[in-house]
N, C-alpha and C. Protein backbone atom coordinates (compact mmCIF):
# COMPACT_ATOMS: atom_id res chain seq x y z
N UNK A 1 -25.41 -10.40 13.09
CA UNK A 1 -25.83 -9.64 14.25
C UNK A 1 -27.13 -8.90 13.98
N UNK A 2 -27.46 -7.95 12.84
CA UNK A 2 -28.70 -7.69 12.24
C UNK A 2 -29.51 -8.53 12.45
N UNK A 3 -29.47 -9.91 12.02
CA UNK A 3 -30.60 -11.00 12.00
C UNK A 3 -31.03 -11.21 13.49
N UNK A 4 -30.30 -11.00 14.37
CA UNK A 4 -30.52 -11.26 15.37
C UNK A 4 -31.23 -10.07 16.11
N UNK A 5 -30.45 -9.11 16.37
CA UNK A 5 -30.97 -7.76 17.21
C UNK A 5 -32.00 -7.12 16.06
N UNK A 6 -32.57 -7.36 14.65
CA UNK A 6 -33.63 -6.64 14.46
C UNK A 6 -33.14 -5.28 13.73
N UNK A 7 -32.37 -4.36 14.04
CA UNK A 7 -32.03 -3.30 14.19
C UNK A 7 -30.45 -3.08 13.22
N UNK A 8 -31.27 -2.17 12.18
CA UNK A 8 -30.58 -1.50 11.16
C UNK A 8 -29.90 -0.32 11.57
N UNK A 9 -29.43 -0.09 13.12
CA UNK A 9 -28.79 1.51 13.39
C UNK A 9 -27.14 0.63 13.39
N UNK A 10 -26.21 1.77 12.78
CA UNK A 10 -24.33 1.44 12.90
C UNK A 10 -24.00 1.19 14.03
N UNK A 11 -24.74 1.30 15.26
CA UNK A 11 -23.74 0.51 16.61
C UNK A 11 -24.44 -0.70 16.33
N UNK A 12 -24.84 -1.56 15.35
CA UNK A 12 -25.05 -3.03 15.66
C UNK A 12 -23.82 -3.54 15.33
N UNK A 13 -23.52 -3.59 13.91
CA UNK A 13 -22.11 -3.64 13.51
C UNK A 13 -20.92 -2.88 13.62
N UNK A 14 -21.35 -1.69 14.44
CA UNK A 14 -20.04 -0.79 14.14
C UNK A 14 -19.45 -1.49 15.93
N UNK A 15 -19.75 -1.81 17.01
CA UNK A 15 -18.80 -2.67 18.05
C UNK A 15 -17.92 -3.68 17.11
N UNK A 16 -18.34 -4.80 16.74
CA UNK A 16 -17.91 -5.55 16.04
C UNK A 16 -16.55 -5.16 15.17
N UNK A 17 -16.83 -3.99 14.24
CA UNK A 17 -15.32 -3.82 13.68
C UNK A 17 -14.48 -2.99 14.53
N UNK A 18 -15.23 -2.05 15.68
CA UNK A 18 -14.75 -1.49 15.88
C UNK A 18 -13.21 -2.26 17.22
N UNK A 19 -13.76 -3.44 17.62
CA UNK A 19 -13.06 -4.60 17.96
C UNK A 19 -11.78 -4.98 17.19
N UNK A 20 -12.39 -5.06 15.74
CA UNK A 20 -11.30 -5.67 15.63
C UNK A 20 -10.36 -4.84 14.72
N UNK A 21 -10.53 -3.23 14.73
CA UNK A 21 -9.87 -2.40 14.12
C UNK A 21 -8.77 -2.00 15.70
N UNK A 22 -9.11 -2.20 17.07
CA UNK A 22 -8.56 -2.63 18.11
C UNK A 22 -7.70 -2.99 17.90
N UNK A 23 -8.03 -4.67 17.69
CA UNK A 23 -7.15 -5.38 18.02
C UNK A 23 -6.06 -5.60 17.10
N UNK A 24 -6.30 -5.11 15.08
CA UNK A 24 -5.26 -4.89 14.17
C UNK A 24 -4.35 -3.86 14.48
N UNK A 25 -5.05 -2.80 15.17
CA UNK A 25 -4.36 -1.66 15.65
C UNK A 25 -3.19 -1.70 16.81
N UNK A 26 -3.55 -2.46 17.58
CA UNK A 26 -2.66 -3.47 18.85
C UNK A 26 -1.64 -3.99 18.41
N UNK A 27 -1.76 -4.70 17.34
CA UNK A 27 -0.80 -5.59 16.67
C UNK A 27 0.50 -4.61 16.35
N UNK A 28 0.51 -3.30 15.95
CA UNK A 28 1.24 -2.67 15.36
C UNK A 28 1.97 -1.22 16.43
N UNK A 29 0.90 -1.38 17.37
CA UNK A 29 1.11 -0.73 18.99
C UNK A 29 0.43 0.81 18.32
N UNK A 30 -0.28 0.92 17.89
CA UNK A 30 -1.45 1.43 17.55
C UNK A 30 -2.66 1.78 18.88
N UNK A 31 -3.32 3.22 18.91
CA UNK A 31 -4.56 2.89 20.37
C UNK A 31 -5.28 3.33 19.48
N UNK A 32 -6.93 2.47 19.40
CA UNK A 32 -8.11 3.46 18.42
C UNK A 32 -9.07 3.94 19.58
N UNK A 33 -8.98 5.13 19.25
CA UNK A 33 -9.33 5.92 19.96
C UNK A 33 -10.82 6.86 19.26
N UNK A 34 -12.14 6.17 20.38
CA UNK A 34 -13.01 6.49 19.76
C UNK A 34 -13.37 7.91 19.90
N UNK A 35 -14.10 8.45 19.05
CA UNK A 35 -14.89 9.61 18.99
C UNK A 35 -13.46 10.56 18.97
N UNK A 36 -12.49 10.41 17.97
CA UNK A 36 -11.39 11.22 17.99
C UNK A 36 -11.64 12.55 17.43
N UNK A 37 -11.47 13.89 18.09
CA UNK A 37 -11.58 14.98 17.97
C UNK A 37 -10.77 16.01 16.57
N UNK A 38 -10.70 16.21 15.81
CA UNK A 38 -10.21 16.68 14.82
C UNK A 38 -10.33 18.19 14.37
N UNK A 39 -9.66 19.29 14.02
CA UNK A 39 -9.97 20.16 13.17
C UNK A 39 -9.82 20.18 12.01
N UNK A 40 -10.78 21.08 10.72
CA UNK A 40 -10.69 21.20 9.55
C UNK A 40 -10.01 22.14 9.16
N UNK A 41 -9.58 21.71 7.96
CA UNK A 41 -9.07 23.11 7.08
C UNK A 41 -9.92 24.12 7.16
N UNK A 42 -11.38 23.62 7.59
CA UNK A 42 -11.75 25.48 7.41
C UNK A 42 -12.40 25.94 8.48
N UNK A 43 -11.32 24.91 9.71
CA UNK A 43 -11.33 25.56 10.70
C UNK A 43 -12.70 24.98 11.95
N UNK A 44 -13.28 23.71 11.16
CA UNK A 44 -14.18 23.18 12.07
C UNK A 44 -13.60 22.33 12.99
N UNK A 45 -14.47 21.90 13.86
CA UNK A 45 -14.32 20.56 14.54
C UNK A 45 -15.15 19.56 14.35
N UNK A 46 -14.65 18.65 14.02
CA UNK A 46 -15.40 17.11 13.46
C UNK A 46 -15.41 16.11 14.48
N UNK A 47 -15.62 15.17 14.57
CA UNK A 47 -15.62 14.04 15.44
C UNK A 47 -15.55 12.67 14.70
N UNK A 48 -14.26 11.66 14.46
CA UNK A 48 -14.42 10.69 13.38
C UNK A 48 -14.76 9.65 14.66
N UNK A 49 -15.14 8.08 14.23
CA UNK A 49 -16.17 7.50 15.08
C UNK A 49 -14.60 6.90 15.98
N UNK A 50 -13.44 6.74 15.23
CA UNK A 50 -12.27 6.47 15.63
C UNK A 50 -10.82 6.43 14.44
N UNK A 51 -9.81 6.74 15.55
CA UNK A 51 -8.68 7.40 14.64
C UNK A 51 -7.67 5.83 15.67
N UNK A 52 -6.54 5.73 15.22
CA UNK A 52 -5.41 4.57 15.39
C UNK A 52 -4.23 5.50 15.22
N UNK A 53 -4.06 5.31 16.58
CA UNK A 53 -2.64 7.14 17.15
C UNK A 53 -1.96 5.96 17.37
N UNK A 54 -0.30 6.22 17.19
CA UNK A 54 0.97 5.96 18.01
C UNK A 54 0.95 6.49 19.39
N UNK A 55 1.74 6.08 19.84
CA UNK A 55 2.46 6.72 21.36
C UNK A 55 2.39 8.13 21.35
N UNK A 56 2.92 8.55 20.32
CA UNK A 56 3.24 10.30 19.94
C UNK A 56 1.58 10.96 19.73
N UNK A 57 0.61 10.30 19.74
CA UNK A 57 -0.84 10.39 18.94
C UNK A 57 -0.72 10.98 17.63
N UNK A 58 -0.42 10.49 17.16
CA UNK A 58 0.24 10.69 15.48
C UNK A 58 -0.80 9.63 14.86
N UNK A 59 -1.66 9.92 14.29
CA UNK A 59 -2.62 9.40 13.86
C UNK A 59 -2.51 8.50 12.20
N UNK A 60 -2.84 7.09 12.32
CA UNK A 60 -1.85 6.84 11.37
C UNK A 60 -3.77 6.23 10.56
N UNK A 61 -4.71 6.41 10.97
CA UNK A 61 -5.48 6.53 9.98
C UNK A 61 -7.05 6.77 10.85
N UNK A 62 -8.10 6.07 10.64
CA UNK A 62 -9.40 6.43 10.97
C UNK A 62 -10.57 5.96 10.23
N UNK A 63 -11.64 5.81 11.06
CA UNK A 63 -12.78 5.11 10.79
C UNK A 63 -14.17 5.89 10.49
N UNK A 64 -14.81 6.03 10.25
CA UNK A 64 -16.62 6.42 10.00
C UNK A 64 -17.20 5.21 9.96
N UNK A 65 -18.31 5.16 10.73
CA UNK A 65 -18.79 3.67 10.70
C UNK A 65 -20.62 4.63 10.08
N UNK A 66 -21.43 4.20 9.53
CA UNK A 66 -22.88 5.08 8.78
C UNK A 66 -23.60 4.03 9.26
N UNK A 67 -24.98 4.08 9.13
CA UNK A 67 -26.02 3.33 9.16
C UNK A 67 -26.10 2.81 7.99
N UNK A 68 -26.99 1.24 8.05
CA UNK A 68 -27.16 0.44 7.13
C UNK A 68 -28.01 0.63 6.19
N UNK A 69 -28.88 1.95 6.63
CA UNK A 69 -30.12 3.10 5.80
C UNK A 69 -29.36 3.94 5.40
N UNK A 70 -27.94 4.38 5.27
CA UNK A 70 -27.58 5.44 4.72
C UNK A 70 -26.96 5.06 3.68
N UNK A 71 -27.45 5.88 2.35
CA UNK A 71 -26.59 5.73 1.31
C UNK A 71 -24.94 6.13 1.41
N UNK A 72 -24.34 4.82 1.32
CA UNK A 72 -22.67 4.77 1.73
C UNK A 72 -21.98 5.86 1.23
N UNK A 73 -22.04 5.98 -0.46
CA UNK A 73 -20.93 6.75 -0.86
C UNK A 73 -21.69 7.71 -0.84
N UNK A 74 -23.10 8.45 -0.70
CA UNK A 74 -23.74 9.65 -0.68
C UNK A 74 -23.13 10.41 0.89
N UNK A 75 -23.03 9.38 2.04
CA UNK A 75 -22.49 9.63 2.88
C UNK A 75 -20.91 10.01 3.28
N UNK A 76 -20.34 9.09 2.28
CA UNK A 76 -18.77 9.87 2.32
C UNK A 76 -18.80 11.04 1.60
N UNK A 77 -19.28 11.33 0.29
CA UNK A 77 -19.22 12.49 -0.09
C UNK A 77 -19.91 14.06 0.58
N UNK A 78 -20.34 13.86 1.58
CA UNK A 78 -20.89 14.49 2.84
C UNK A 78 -20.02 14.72 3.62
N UNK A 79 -18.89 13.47 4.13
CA UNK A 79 -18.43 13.60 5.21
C UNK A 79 -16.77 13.98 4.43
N UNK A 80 -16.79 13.91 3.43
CA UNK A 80 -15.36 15.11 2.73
C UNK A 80 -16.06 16.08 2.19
N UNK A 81 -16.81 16.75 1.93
CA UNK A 81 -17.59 18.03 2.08
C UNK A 81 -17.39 19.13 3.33
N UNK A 82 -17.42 18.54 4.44
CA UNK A 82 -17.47 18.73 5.80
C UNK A 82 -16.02 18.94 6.41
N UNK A 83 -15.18 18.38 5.72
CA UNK A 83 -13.70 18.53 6.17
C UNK A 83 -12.71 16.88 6.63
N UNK A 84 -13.92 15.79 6.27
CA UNK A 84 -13.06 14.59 6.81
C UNK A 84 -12.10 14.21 6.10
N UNK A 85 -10.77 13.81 6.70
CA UNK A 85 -9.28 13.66 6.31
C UNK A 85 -9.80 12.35 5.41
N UNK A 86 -8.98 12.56 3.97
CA UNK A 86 -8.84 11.73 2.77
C UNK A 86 -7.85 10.70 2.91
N UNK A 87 -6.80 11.10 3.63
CA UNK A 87 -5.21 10.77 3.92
C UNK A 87 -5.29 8.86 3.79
N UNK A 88 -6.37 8.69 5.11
CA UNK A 88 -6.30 7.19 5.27
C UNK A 88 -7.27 7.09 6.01
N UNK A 89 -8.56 6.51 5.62
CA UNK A 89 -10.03 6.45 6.32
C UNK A 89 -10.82 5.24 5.99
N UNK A 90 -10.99 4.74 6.90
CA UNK A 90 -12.02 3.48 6.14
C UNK A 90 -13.47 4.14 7.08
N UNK A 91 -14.19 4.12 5.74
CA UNK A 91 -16.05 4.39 5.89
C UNK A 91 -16.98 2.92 5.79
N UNK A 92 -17.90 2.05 7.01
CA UNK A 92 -18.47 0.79 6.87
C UNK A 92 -19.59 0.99 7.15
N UNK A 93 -20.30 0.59 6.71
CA UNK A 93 -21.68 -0.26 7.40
C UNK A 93 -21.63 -1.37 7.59
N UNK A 94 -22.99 -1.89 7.56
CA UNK A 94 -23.01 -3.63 8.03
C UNK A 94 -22.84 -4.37 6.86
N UNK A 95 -22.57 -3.38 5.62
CA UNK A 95 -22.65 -4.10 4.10
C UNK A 95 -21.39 -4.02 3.13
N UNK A 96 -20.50 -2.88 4.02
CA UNK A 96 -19.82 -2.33 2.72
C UNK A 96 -18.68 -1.85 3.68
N UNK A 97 -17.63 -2.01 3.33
CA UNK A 97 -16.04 -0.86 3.85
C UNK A 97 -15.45 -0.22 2.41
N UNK A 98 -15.28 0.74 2.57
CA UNK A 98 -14.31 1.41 1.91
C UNK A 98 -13.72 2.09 2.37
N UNK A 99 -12.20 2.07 2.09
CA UNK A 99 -11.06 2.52 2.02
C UNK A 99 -10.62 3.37 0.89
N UNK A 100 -10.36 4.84 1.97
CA UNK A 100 -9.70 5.87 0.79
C UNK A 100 -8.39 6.17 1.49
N UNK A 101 -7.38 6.19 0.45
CA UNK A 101 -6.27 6.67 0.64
C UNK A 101 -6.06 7.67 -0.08
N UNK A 102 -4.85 9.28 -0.13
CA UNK A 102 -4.63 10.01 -0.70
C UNK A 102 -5.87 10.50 -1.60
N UNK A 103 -6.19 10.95 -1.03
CA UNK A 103 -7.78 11.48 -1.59
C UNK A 103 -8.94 10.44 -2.56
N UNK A 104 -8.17 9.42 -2.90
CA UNK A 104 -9.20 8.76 -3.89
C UNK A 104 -9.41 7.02 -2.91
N UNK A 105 -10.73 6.69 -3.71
CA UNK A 105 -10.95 5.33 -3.10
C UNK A 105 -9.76 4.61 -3.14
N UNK A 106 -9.14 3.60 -2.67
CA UNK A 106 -8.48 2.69 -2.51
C UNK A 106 -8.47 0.89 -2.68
N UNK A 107 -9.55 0.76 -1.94
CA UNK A 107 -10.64 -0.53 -1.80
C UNK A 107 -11.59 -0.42 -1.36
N UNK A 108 -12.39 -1.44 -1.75
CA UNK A 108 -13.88 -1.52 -1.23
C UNK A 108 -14.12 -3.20 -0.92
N UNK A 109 -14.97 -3.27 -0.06
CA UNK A 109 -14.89 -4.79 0.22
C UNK A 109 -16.05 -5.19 0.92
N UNK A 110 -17.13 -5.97 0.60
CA UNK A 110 -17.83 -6.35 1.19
C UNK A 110 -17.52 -7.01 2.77
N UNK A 111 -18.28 -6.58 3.57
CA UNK A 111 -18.31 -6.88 5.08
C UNK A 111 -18.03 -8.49 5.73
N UNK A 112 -18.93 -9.14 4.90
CA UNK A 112 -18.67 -10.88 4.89
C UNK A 112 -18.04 -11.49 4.32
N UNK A 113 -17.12 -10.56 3.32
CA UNK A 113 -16.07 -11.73 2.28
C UNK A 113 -14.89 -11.14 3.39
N UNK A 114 -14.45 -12.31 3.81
CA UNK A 114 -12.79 -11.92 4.54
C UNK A 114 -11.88 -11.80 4.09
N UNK A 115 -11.77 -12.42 3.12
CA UNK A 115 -10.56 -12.26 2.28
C UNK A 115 -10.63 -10.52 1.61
N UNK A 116 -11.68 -10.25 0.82
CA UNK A 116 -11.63 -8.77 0.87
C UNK A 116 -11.24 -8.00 2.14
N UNK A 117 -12.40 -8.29 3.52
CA UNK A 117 -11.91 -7.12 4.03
C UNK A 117 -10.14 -7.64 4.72
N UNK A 118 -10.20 -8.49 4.70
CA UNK A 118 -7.90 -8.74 5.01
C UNK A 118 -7.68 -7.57 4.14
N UNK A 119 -7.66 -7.70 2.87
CA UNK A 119 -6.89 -7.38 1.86
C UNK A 119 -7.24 -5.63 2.03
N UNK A 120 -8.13 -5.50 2.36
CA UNK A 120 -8.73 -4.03 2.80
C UNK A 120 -8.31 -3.34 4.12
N UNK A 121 -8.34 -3.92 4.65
CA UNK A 121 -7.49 -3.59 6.46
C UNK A 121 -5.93 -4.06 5.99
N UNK A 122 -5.79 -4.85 5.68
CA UNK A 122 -3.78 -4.60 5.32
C UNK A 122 -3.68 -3.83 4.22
N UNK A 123 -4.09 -2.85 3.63
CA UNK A 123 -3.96 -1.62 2.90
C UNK A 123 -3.75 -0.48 3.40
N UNK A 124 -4.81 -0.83 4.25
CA UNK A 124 -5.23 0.43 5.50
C UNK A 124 -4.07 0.68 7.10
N UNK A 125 -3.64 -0.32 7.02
CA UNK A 125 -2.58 -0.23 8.04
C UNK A 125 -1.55 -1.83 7.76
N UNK A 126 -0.62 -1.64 7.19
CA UNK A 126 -0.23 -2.54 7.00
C UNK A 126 0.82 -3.26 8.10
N UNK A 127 0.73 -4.54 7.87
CA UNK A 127 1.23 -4.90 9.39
C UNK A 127 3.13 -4.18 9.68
N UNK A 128 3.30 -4.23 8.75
CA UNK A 128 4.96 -3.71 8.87
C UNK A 128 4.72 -2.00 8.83
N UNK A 129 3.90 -1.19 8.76
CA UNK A 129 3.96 0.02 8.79
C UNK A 129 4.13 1.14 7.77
N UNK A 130 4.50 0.06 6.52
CA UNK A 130 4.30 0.99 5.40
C UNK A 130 3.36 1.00 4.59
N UNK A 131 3.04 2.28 3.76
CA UNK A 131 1.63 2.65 2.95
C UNK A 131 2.04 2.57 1.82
């Protein structure tokens, strides 16, 4: 999609996963719900690019999508600085996903190997519901 549209800003690729973090999310009766509203422990309000609520909106994890100019992990360590939930988050660009669970990385997976990101999205929400 880059090669095509020119343009290194995160809504080139971030529609794209954000599709199909949808439609994994569907599978499990999951809604991702963009620009999900959050408070911090110290009392801020954040905005993650999208969170994957139950019925109850019980939030069973969440997304940051960065630009393809931003240094990735300089950028997560910014965005848990700031107050973003460790719990269960996948952070992408057009190059890179990572997945943190319980405060530490989890996986990481390049964007075009599928088999990584499978193995990276069924970590992240696994199809039967357990972590």
């Amino acid at each position: 999609m880059r090669a095509i549209s020119g343009s290194r800003r995160e809504s080139v690729l971030r529609d794209a996963f954000k599709m199909l973090l949808q439609r994994w999310g569907r599978g499990q009766d999951l809604l991702l719900v963009p620009e999900h509203s959050l408070i911090t422990d110290k009392g801020s309000r954040i905005y993650v690019d999208g969170a994957l609520l139950n019925s109850l909106r019980i939030p069973f994890g969440y997304w940051e999508a960065k630009d393809a100019d931003d240094r990735l992990d300089h950028e997560i360590a910014n965005k848990f600085c700031k107050g973003y939930p460790k719990d269960n988050i996948v952070f992408s660009d057009d190059v890179t996903a990572v997945l943190f669970q319980r405060g530490h990385e989890a996986d990481r997976a390049p964007m075009d190997d599928v088999d990584a990101l499978l193995r990276l999205l069924t970590r992240f929400l696994p199809m039967n519901g357990q972590r």
